[in-house]
Protein backbone atom coordinates (compact mmCIF):
# COMPACT_ATOMS: atom_id res chain seq x y z
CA UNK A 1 -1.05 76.51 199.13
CA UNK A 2 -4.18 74.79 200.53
CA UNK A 3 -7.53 75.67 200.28
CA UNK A 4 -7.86 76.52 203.66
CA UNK A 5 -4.89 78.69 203.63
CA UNK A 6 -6.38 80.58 200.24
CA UNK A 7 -9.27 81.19 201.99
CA UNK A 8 -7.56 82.42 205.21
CA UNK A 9 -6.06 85.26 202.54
CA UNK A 10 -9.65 86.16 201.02
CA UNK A 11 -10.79 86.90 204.44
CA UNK A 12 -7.76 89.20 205.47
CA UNK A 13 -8.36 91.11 202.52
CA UNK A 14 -11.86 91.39 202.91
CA UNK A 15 -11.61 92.68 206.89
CA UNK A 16 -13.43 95.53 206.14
CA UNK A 17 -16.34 94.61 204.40
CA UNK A 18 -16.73 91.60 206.97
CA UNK A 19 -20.65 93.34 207.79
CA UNK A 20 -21.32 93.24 204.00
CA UNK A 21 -20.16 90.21 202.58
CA UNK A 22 -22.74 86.79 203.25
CA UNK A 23 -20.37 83.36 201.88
CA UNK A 24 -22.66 81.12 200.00
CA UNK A 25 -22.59 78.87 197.96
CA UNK A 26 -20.20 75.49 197.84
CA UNK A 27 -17.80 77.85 200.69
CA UNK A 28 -21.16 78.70 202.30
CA UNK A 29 -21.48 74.61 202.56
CA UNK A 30 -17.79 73.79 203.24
CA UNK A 31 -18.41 76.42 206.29
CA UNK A 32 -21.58 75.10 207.22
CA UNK A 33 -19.44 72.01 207.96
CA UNK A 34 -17.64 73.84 210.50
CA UNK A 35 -20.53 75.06 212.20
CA UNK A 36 -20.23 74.91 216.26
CA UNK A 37 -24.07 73.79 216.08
CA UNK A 38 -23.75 71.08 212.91
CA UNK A 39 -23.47 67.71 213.37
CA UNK A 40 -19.97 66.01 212.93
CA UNK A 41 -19.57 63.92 209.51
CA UNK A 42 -17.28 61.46 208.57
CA UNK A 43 -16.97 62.31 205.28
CA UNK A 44 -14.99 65.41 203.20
CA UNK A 45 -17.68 68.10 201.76
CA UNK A 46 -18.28 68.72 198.50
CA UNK A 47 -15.19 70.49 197.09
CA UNK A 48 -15.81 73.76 195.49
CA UNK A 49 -12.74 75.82 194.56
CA UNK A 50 -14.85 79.11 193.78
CA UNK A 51 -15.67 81.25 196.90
CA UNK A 52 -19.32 83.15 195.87
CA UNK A 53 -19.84 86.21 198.11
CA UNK A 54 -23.29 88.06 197.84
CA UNK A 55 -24.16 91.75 199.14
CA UNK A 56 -27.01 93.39 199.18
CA UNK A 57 -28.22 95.54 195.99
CA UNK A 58 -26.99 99.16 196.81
CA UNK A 59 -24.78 98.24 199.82
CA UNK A 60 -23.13 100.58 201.27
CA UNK A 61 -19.10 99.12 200.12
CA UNK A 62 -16.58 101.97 201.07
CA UNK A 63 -13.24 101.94 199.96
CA UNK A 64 -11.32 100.04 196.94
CA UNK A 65 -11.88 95.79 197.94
CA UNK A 66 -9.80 95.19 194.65
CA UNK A 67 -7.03 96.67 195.46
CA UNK A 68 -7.37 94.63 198.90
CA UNK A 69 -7.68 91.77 197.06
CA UNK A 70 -4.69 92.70 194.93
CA UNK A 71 -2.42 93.42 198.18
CA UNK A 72 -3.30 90.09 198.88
CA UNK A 73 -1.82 88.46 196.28
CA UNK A 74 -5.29 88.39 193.81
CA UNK A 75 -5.25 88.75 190.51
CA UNK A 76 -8.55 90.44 188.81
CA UNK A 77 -9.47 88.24 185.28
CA UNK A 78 -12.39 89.55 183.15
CA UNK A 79 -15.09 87.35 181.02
CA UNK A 80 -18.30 87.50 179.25
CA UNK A 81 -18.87 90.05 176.91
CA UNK A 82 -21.17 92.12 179.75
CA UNK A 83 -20.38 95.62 180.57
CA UNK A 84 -19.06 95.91 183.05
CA UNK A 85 -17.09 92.64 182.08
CA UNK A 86 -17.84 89.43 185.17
CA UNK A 87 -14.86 88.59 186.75
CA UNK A 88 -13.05 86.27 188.82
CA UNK A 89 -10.61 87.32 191.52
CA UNK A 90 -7.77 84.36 191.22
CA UNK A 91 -5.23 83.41 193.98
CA UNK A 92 -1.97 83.33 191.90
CA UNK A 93 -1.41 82.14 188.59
CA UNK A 94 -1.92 78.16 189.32
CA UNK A 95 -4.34 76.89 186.63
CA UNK A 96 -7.95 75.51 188.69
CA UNK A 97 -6.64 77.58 191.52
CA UNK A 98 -8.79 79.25 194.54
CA UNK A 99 -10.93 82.28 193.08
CA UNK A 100 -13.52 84.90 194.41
CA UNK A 101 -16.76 85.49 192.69
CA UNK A 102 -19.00 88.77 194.02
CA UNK A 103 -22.64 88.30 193.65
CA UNK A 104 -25.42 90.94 194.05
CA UNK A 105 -29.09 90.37 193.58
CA UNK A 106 -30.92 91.03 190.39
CA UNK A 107 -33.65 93.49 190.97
CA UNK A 108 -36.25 93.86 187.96
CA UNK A 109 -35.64 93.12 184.35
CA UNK A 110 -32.05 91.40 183.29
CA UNK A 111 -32.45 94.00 180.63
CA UNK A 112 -31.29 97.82 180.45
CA UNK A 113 -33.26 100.56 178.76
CA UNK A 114 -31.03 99.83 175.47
CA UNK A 115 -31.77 96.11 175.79
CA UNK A 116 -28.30 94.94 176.85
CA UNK A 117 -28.18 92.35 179.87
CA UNK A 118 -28.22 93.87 182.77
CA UNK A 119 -25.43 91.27 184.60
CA UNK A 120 -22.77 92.98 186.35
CA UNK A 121 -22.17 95.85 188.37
CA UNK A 122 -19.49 97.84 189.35
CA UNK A 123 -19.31 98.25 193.06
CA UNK A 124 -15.89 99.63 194.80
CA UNK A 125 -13.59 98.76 192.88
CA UNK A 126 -14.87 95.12 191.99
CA UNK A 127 -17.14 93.43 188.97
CA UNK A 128 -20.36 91.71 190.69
CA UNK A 129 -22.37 89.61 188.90
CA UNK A 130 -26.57 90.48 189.31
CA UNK A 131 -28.11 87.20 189.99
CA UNK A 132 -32.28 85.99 189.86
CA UNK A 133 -33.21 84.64 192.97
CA UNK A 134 -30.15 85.85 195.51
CA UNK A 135 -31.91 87.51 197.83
CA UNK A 136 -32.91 85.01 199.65
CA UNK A 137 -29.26 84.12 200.71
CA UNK A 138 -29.58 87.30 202.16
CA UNK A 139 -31.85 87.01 204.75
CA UNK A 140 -30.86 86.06 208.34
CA UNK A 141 -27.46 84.92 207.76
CA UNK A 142 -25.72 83.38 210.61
CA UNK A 143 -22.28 84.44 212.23
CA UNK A 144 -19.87 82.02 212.50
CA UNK A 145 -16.72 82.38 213.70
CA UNK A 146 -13.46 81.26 212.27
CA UNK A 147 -9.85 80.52 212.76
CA UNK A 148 -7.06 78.71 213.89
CA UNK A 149 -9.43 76.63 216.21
CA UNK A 150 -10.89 74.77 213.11
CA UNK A 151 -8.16 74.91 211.01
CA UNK A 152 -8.42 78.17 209.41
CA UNK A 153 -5.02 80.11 209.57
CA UNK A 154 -5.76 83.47 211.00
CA UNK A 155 -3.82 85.34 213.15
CA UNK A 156 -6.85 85.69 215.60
CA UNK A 157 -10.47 84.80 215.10
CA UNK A 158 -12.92 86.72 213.00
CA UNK A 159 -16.57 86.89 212.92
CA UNK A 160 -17.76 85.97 208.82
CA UNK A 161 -21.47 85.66 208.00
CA UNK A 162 -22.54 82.95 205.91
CA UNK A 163 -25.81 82.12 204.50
CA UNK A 164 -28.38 80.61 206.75
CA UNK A 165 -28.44 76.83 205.82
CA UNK A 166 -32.40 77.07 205.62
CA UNK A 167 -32.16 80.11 202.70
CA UNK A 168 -29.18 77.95 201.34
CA UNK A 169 -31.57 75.20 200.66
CA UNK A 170 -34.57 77.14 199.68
CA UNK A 171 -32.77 79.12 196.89
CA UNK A 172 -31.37 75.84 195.55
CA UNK A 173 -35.26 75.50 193.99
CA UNK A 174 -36.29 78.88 193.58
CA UNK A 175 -32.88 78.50 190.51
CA UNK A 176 -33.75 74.95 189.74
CA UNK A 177 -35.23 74.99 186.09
CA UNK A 178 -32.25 77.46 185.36
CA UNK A 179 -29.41 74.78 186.20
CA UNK A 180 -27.82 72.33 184.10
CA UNK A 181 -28.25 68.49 184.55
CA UNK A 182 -24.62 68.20 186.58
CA UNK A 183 -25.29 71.71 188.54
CA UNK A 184 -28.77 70.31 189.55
CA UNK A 185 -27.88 67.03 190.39
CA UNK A 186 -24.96 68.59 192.40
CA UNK A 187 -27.42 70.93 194.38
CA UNK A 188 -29.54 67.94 195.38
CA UNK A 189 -26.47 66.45 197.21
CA UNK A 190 -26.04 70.32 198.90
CA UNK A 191 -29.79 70.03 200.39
CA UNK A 192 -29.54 66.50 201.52
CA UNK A 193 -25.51 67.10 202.67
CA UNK A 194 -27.13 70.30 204.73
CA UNK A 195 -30.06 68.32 206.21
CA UNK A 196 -27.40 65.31 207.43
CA UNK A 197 -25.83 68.65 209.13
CA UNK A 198 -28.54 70.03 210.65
CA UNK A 199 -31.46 67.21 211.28
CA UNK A 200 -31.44 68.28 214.47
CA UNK A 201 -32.71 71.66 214.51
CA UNK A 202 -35.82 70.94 211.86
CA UNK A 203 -38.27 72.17 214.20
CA UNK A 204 -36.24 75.57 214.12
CA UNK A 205 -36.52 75.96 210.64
CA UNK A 206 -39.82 75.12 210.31
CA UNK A 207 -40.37 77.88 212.80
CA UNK A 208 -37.80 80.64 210.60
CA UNK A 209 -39.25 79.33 207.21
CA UNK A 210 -42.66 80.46 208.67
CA UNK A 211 -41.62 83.34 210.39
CA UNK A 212 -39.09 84.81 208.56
CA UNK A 213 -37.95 82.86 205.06
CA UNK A 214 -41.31 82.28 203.26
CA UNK A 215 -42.62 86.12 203.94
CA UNK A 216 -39.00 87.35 202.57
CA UNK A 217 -40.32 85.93 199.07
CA UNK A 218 -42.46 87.09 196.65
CA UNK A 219 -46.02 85.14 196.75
CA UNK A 220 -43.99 83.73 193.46
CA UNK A 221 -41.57 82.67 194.62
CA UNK A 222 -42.66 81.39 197.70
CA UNK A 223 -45.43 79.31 195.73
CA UNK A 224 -42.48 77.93 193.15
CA UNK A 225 -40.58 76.53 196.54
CA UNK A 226 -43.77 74.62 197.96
CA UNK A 227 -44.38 73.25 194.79
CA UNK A 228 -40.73 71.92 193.36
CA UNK A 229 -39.42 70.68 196.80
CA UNK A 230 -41.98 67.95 196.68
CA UNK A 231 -41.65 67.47 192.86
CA UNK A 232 -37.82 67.26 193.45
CA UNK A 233 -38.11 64.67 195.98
CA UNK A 234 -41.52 62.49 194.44
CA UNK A 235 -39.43 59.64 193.61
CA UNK A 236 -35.83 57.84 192.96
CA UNK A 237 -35.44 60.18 190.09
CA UNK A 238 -32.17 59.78 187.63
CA UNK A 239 -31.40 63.30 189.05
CA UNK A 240 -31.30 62.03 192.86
CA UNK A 241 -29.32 58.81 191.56
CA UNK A 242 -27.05 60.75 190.11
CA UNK A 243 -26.61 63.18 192.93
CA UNK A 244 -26.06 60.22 195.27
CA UNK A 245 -22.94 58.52 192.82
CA UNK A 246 -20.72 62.16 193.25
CA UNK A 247 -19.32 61.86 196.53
CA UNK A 248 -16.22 59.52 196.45
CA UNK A 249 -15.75 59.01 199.88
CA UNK A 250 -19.08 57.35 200.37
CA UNK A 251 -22.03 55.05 198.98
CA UNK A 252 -25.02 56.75 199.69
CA UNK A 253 -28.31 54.54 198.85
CA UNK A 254 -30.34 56.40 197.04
CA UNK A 255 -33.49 54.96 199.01
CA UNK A 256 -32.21 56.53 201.66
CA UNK A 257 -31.46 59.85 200.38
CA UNK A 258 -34.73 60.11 199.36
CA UNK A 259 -36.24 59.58 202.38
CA UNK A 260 -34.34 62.09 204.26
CA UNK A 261 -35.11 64.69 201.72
CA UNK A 262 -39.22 63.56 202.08
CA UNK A 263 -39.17 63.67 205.65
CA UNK A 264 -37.47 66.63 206.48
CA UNK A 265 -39.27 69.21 204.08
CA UNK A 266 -42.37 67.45 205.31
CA UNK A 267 -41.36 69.04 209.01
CA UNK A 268 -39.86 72.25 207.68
CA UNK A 269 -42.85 73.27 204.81
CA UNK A 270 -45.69 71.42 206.68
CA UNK A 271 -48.79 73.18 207.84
């Protein structure tokens, strides 16, 4: 089974929660891709066989989506020593297969009242994991739709949201001191991957980070964005090096990533 065809089944399943459920992460990206409004690339995206869907904190999720996902051929595999336990929701038993990950944010201390993380939460029927920072993904998603027409095997097109690429980026620094080495360098090749998608529309998200992104955040958090987007992108750092020696498919000069970084969060976060 392809990836395209695993994620055709994680969609039927999830039919009813379609208003819910935002796709972010490297599915958010691979979707992004596909976008009606991005612009075509030659090369393949980066590949991501984990599928990260967020909700919002105390959304309203009727019904049982793991026994969907079950019908559908998922199987429901527990780790971590949290209560509840995280879990992944695996597509058959093939080892490195296609899996589901649910994501809600984190809202006050990552501590109970008996000092045990406070991680995961147990939301109809599934494990979600309580992540720092998610909320941002969050806010004014855009609706894309998919199927057959861009190689997505549906039976008929559905509506999906997925994370608006501008929150995409910006909560790629609001995590950044919490990421390892390879996970950072790796999210550096996301933001400059997403700008190559969208260049064209950097006026527009200047306009939404003003208008809709930057008062979403905490004074914090808005303050940590302005300041590590320019620290991220000062120099030729070993991180952006790195980042640009990942894709196989291409030779990116890492000159040249730099300078699209520079310049474009010099349009979207400039006065």
């Amino acid at each position: 089974m392809n990836d395209l065809q695993a994620f055709a089944k994680l969609v039927q399943a999830l039919d009813p929660w379609r208003g819910q459920m935002i796709f972010i992460g490297g599915w958010g990206h691979r979707l992004h891709t596909l976008h009606p409004d991005a612009s075509k690339q030659t090369f393949e995206p980066v590949f991501t066989r984990d599928t990260d869907l967020a909700f919002a904190h105390r959304a309203p999720l009727e019904g049982n989506i793991k026994e969907a996902l079950v019908e559908h051929g998922f199987n429901e595999e527990f780790f971590g020593a949290s209560k509840p336990p995280a879990a992944h929701y695996t597509l058959g038993t093939e080892e490195n297969g296609f899996y589901a990950e649910f994501l809600t944010p984190l809202i006050g201390s990552p501590y109970k009242r008996n000092r045990e993380p406070d991680a995961t939460a147990a939301v109809a029927g599934i494990s979600a994991q309580k992540i720092a920072h998610l909320g941002v993904l969050l806010v004014n998603p855009w609706i894309m739709r998919v199927g057959p027409e861009i190689g997505v095997p549906l039976e008929r097109p559905v509506d999906l949201q997925v994370a608006n690429p501008l929150c995409f980026m910006v909560q790629k620094f609001l995590i950044l001191d919490d990421r390892t080495k390879k996970k950072r360098q790796q999210d550096l090749l996301y933001v400059h991957d997403t700008l190559l998608l969208f260049g064209h529309m950097l006026p527009e998200f200047k306009k939404t980070w003003r208008d809709i992104v930057k008062p979403s955040l905490s004074p914090k958090e808005a303050a940590a964005v302005e300041r590590e987007v320019p620290l991220a992108f000062s120099r030729v750092s070993d991180d952006i090096q790195a980042a640009t020696r990942i894709p196989a498919d291409r030779n990116l000069d890492p000159e040249e990533f730099l300078a699209t970084c520079q310049l474009s969060f010099q349009m979207i976060l400039g006065a």
